[in-house]
PDB file of N, CA and C in Angstrom:
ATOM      1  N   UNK A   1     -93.374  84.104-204.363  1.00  0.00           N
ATOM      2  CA  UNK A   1     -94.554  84.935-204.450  1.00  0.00           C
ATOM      3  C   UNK A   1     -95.791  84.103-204.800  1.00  0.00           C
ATOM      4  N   UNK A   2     -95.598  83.165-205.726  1.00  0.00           N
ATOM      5  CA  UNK A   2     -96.575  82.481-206.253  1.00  0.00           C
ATOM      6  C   UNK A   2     -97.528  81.560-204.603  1.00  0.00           C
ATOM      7  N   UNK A   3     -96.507  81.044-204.199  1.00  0.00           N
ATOM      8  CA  UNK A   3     -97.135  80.448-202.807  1.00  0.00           C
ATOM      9  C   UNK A   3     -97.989  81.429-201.734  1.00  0.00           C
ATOM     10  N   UNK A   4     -97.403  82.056-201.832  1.00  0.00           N
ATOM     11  CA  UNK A   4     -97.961  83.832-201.214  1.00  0.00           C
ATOM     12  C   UNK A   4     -99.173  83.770-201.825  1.00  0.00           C
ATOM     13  N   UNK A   5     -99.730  83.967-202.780  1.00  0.00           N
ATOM     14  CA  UNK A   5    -100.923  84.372-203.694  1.00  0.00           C
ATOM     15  C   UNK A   5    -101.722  83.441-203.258  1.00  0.00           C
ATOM     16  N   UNK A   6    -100.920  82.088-203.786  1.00  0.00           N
ATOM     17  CA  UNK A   6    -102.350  80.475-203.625  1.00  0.00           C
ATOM     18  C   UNK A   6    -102.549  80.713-201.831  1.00  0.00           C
ATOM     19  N   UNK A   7    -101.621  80.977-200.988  1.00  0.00           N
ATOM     20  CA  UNK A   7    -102.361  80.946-199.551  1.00  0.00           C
ATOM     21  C   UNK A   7    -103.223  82.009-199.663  1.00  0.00           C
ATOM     22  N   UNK A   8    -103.210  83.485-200.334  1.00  0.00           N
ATOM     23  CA  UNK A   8    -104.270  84.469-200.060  1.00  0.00           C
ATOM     24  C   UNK A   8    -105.684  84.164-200.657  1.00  0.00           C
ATOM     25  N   UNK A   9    -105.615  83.223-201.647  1.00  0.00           N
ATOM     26  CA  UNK A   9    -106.470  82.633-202.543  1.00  0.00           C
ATOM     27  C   UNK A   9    -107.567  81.439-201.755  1.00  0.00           C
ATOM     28  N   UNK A  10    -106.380  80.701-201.399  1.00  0.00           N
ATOM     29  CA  UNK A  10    -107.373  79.734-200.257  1.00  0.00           C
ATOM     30  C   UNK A  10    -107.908  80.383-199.124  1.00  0.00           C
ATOM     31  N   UNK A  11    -107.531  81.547-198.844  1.00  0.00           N
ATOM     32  CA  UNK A  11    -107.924  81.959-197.498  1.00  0.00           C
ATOM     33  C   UNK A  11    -109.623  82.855-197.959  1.00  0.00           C
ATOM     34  N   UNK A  12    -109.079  83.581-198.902  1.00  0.00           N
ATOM     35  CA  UNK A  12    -110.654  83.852-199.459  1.00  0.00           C
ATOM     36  C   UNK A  12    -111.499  82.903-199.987  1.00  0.00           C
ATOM     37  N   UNK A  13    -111.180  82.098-200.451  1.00  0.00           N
ATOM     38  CA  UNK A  13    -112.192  81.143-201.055  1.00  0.00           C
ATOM     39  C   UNK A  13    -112.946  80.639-199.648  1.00  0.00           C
ATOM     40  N   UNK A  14    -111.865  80.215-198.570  1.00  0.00           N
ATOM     41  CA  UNK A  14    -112.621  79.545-197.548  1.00  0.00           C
ATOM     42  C   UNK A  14    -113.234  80.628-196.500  1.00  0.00           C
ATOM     43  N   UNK A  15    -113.680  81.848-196.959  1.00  0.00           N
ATOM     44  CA  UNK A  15    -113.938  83.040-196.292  1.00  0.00           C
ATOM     45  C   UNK A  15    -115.078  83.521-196.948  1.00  0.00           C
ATOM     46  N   UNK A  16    -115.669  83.283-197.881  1.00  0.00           N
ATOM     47  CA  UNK A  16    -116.665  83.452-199.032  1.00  0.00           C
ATOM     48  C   UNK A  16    -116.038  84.969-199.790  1.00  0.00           C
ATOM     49  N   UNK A  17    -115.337  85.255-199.890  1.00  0.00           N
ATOM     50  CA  UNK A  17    -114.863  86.085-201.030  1.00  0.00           C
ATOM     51  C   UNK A  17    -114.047  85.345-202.082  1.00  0.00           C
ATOM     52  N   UNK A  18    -113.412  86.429-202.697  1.00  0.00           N
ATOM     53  CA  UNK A  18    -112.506  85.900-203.827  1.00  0.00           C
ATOM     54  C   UNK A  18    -111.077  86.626-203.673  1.00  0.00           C
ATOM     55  N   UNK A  19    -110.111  86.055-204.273  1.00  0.00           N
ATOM     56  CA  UNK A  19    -108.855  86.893-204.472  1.00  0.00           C
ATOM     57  C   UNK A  19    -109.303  87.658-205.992  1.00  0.00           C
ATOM     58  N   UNK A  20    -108.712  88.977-205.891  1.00  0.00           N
ATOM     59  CA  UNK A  20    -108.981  89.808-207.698  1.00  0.00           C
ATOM     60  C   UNK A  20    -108.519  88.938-208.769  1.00  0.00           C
ATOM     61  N   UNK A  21    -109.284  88.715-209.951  1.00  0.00           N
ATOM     62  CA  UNK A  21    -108.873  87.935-210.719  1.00  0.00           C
ATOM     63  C   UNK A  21    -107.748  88.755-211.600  1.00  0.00           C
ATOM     64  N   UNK A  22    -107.615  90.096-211.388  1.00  0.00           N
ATOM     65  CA  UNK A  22    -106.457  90.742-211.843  1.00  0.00           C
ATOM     66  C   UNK A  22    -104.992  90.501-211.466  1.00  0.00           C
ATOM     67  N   UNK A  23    -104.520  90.211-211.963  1.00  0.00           N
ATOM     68  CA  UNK A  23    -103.528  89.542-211.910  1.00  0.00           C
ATOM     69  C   UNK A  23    -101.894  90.471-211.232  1.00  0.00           C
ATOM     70  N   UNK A  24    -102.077  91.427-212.046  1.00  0.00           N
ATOM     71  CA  UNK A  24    -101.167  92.836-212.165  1.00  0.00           C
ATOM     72  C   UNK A  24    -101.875  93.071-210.911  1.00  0.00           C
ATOM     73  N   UNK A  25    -102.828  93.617-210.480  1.00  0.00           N
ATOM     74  CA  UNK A  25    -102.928  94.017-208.752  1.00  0.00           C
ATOM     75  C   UNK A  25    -102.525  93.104-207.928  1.00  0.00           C
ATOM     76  N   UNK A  26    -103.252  91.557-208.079  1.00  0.00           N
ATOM     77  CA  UNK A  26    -102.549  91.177-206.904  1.00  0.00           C
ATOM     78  C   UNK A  26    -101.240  90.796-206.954  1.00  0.00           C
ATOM     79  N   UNK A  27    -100.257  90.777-207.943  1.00  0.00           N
ATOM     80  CA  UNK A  27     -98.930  90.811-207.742  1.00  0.00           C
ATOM     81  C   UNK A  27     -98.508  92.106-207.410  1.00  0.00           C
ATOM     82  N   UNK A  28     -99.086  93.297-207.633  1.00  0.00           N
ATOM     83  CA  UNK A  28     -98.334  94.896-207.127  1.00  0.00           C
ATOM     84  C   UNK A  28     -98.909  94.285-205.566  1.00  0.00           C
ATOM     85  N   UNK A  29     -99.592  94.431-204.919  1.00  0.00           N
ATOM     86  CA  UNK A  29    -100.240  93.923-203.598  1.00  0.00           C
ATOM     87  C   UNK A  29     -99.118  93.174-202.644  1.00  0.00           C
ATOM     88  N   UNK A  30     -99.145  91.882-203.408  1.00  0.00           N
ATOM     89  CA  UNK A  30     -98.166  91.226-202.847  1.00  0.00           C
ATOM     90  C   UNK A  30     -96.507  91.742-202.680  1.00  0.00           C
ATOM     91  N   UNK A  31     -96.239  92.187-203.750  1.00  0.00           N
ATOM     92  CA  UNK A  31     -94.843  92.818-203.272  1.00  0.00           C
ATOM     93  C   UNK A  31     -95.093  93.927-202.385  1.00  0.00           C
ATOM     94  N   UNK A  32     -95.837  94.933-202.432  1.00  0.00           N
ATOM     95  CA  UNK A  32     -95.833  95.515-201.404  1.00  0.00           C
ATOM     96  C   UNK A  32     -96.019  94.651-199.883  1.00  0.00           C
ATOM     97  N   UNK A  33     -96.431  93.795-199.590  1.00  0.00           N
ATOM     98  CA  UNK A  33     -96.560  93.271-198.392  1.00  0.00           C
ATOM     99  C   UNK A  33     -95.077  92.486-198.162  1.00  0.00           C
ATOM    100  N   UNK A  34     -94.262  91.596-198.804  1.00  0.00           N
ATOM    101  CA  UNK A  34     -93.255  91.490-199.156  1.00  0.00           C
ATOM    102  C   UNK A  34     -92.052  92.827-198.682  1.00  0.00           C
ATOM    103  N   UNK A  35     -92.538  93.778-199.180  1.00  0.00           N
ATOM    104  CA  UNK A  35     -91.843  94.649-198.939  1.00  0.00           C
ATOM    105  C   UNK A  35     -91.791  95.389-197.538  1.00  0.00           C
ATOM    106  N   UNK A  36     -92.815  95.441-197.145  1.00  0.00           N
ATOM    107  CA  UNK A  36     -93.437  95.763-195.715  1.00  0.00           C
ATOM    108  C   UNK A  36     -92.502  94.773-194.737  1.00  0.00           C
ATOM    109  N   UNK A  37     -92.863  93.218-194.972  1.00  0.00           N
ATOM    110  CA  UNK A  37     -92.316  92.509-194.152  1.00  0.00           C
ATOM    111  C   UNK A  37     -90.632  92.558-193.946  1.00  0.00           C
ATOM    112  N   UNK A  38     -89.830  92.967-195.189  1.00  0.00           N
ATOM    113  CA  UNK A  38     -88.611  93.223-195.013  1.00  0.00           C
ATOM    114  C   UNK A  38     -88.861  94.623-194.262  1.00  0.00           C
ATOM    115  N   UNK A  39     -89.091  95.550-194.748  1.00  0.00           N
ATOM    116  CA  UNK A  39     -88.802  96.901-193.814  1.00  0.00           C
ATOM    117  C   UNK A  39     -89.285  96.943-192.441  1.00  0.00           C
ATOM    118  N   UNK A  40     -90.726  96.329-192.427  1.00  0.00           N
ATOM    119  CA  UNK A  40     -90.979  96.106-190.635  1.00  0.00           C
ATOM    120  C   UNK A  40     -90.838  95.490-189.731  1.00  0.00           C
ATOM    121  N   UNK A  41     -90.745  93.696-190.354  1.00  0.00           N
ATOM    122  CA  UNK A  41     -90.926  92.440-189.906  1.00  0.00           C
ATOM    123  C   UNK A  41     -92.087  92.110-189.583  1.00  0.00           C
ATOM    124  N   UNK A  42     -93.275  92.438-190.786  1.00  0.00           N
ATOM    125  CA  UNK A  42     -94.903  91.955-191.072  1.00  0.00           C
ATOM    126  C   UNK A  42     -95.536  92.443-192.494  1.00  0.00           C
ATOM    127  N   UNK A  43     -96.033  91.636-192.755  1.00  0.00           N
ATOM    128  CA  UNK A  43     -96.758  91.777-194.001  1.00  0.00           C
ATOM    129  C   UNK A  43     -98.311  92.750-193.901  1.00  0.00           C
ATOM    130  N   UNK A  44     -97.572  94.122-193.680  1.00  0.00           N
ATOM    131  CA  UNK A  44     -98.566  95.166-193.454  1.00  0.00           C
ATOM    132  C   UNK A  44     -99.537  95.487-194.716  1.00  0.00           C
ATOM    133  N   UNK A  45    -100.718  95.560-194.415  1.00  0.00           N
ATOM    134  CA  UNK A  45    -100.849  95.595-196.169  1.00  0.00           C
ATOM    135  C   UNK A  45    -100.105  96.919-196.760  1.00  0.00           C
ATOM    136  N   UNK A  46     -99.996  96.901-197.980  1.00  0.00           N
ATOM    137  CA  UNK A  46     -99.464  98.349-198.484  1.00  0.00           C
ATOM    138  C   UNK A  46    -100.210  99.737-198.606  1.00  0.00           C
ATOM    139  N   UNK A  47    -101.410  99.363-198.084  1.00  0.00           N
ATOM    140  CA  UNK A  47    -102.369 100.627-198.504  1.00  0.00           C
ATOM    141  C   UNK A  47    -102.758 101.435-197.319  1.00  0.00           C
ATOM    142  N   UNK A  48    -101.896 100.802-196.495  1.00  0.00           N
ATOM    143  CA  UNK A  48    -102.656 100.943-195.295  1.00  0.00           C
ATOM    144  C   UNK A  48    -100.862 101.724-194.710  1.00  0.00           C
ATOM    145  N   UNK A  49    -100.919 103.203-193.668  1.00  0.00           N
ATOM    146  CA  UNK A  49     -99.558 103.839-193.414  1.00  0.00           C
ATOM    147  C   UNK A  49     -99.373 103.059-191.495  1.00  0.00           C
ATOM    148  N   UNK A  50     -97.815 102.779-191.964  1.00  0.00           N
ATOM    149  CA  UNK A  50     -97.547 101.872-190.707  1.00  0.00           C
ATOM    150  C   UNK A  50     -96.680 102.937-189.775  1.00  0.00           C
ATOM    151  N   UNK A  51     -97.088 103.304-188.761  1.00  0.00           N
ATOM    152  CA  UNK A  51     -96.586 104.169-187.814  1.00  0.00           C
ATOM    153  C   UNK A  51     -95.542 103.892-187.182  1.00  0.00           C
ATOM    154  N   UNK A  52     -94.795 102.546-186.568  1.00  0.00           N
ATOM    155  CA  UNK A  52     -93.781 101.941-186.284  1.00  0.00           C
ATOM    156  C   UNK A  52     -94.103 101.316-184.894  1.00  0.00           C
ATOM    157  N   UNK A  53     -95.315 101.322-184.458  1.00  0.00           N
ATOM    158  CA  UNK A  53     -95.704 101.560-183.184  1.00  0.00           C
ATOM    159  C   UNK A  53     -96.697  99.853-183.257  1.00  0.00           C
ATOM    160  N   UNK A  54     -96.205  98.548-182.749  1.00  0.00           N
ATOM    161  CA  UNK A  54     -96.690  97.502-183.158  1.00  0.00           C
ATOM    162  C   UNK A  54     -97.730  97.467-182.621  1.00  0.00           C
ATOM    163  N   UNK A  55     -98.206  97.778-181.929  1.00  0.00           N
ATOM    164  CA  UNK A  55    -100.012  98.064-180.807  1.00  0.00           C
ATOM    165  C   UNK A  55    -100.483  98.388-181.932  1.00  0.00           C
ATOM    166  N   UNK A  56    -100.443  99.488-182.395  1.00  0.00           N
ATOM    167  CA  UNK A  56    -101.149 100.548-183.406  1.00  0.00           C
ATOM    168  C   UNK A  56    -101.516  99.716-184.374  1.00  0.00           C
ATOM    169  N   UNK A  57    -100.035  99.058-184.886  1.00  0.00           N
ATOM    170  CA  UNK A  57    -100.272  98.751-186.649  1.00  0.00           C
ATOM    171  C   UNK A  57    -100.676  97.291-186.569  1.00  0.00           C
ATOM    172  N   UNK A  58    -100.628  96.379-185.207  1.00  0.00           N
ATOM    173  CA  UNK A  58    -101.533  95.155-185.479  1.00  0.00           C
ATOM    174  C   UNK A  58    -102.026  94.890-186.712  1.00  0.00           C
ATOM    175  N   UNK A  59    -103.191  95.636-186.393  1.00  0.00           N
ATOM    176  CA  UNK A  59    -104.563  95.383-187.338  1.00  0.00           C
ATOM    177  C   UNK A  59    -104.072  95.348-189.099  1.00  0.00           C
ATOM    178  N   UNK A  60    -103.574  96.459-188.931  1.00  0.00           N
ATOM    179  CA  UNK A  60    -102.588  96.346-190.772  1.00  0.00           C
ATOM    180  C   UNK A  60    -102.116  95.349-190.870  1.00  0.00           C
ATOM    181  N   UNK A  61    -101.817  94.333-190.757  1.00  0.00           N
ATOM    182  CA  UNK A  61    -101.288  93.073-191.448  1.00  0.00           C
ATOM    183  C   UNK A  61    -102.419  92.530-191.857  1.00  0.00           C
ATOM    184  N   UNK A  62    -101.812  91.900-193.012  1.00  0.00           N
ATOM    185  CA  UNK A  62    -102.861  91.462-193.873  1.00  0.00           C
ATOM    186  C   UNK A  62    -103.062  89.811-193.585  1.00  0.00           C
ATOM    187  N   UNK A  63    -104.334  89.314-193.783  1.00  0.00           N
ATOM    188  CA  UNK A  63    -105.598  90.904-193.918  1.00  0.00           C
ATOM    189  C   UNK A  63    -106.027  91.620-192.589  1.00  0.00           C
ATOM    190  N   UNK A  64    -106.256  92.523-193.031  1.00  0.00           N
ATOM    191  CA  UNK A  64    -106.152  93.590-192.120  1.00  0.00           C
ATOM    192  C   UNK A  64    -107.251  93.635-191.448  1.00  0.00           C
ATOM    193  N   UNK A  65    -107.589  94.448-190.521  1.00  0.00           N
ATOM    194  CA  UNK A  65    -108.905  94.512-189.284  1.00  0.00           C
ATOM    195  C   UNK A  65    -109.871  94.804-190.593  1.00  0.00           C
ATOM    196  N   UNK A  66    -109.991  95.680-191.383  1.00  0.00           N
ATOM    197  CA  UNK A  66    -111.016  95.935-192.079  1.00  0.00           C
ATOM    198  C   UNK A  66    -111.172  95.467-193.377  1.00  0.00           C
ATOM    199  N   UNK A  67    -110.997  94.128-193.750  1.00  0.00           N
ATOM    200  CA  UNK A  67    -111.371  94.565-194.827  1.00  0.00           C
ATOM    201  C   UNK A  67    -112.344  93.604-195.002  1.00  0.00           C
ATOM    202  N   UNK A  68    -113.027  92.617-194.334  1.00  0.00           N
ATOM    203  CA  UNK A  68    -114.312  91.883-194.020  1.00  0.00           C
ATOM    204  C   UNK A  68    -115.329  93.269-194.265  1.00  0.00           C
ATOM    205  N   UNK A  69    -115.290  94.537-193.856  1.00  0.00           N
ATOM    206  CA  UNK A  69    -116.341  95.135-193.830  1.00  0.00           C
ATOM    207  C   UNK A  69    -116.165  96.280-195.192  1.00  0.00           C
ATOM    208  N   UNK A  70    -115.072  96.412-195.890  1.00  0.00           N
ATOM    209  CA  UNK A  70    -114.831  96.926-196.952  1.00  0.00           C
ATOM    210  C   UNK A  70    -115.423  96.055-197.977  1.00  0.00           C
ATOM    211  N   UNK A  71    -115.373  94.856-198.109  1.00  0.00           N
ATOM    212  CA  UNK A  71    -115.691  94.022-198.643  1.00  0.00           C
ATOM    213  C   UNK A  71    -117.260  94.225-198.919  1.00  0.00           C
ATOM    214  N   UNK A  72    -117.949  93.983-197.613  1.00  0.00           N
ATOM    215  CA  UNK A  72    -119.497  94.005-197.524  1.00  0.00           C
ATOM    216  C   UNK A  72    -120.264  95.744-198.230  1.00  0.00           C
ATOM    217  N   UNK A  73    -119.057  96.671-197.422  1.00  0.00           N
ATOM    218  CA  UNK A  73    -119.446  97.776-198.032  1.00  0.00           C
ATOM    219  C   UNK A  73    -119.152  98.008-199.515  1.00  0.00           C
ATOM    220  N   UNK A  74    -117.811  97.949-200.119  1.00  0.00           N
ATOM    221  CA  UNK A  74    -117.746  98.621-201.227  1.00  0.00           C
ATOM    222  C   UNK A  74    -117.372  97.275-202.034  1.00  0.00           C
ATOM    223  N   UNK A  75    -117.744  95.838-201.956  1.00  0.00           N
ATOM    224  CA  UNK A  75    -117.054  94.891-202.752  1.00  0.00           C
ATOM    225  C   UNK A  75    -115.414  94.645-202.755  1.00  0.00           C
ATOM    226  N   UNK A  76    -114.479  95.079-202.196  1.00  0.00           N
ATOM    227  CA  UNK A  76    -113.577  94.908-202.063  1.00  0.00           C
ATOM    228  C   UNK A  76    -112.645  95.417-200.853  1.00  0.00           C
ATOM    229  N   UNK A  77    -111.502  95.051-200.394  1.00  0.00           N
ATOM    230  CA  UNK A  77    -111.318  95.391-199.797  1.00  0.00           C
ATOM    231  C   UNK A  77    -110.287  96.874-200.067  1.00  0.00           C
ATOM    232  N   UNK A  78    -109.737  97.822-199.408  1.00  0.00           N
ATOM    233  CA  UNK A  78    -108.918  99.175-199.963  1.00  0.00           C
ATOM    234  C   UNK A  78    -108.234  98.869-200.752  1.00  0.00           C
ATOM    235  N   UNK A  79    -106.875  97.645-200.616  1.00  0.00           N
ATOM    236  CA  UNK A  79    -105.693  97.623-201.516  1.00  0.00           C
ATOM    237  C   UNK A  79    -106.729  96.788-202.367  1.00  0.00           C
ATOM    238  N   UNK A  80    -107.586  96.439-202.747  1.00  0.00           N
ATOM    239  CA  UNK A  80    -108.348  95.116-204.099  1.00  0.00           C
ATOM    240  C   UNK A  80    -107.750  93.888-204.262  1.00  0.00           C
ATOM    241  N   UNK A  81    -106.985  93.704-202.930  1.00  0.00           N
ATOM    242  CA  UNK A  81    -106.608  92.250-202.844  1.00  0.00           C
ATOM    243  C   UNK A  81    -107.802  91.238-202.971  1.00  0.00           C
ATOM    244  N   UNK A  82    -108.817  91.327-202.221  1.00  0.00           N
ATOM    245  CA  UNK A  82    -109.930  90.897-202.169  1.00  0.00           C
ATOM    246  C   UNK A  82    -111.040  91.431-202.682  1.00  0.00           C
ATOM    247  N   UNK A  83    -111.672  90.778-203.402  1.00  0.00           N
ATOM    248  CA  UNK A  83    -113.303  90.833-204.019  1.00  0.00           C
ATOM    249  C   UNK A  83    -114.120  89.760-203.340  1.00  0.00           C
ATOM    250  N   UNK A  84    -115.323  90.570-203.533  1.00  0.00           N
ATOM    251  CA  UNK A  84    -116.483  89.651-203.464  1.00  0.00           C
ATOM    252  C   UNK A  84    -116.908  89.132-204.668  1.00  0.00           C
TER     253      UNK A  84
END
């Protein structure tokens, strides 16, 4: 899990956001995606409902189609994996 985190970490840093400095979210976060990837075979985010239909749920893997603009809009993205 820990390797999981430092790649979501570098990926925001080199993205101009941040990963949550909360610690307890982004480990609930991460197991849910973890968990996703065993039940679907992808690291869907968890906040996001996966239909079974891989066209559809693309975009849900994390990070997901939206959360560049969740970000800009509300400072974070839905699950608070990401901050600005």
């Amino acid at each position: 899990m820990e390797k999981i985190i430092e790649n979501y970490k570098k990926y925001a840093e080199k993205n101009g956001f941040a990963l949550n400095p909360d610690k307890q979210v982004v480990e609930r976060v991460v197991k849910g995606l973890l968990e996703n990837e065993k039940k679907y075979g992808q690291r869907y985010c968890p906040c996001r409902r996966v239909s079974g239909n891989p066209t559809e749920d693309k975009p849900k893997i994390c990070p997901c189609a939206w959360h560049r603009e969740e970000l800009e809009r509300d400072g974070h993205c839905y699950c608070r994996l990401f901050v600005k």
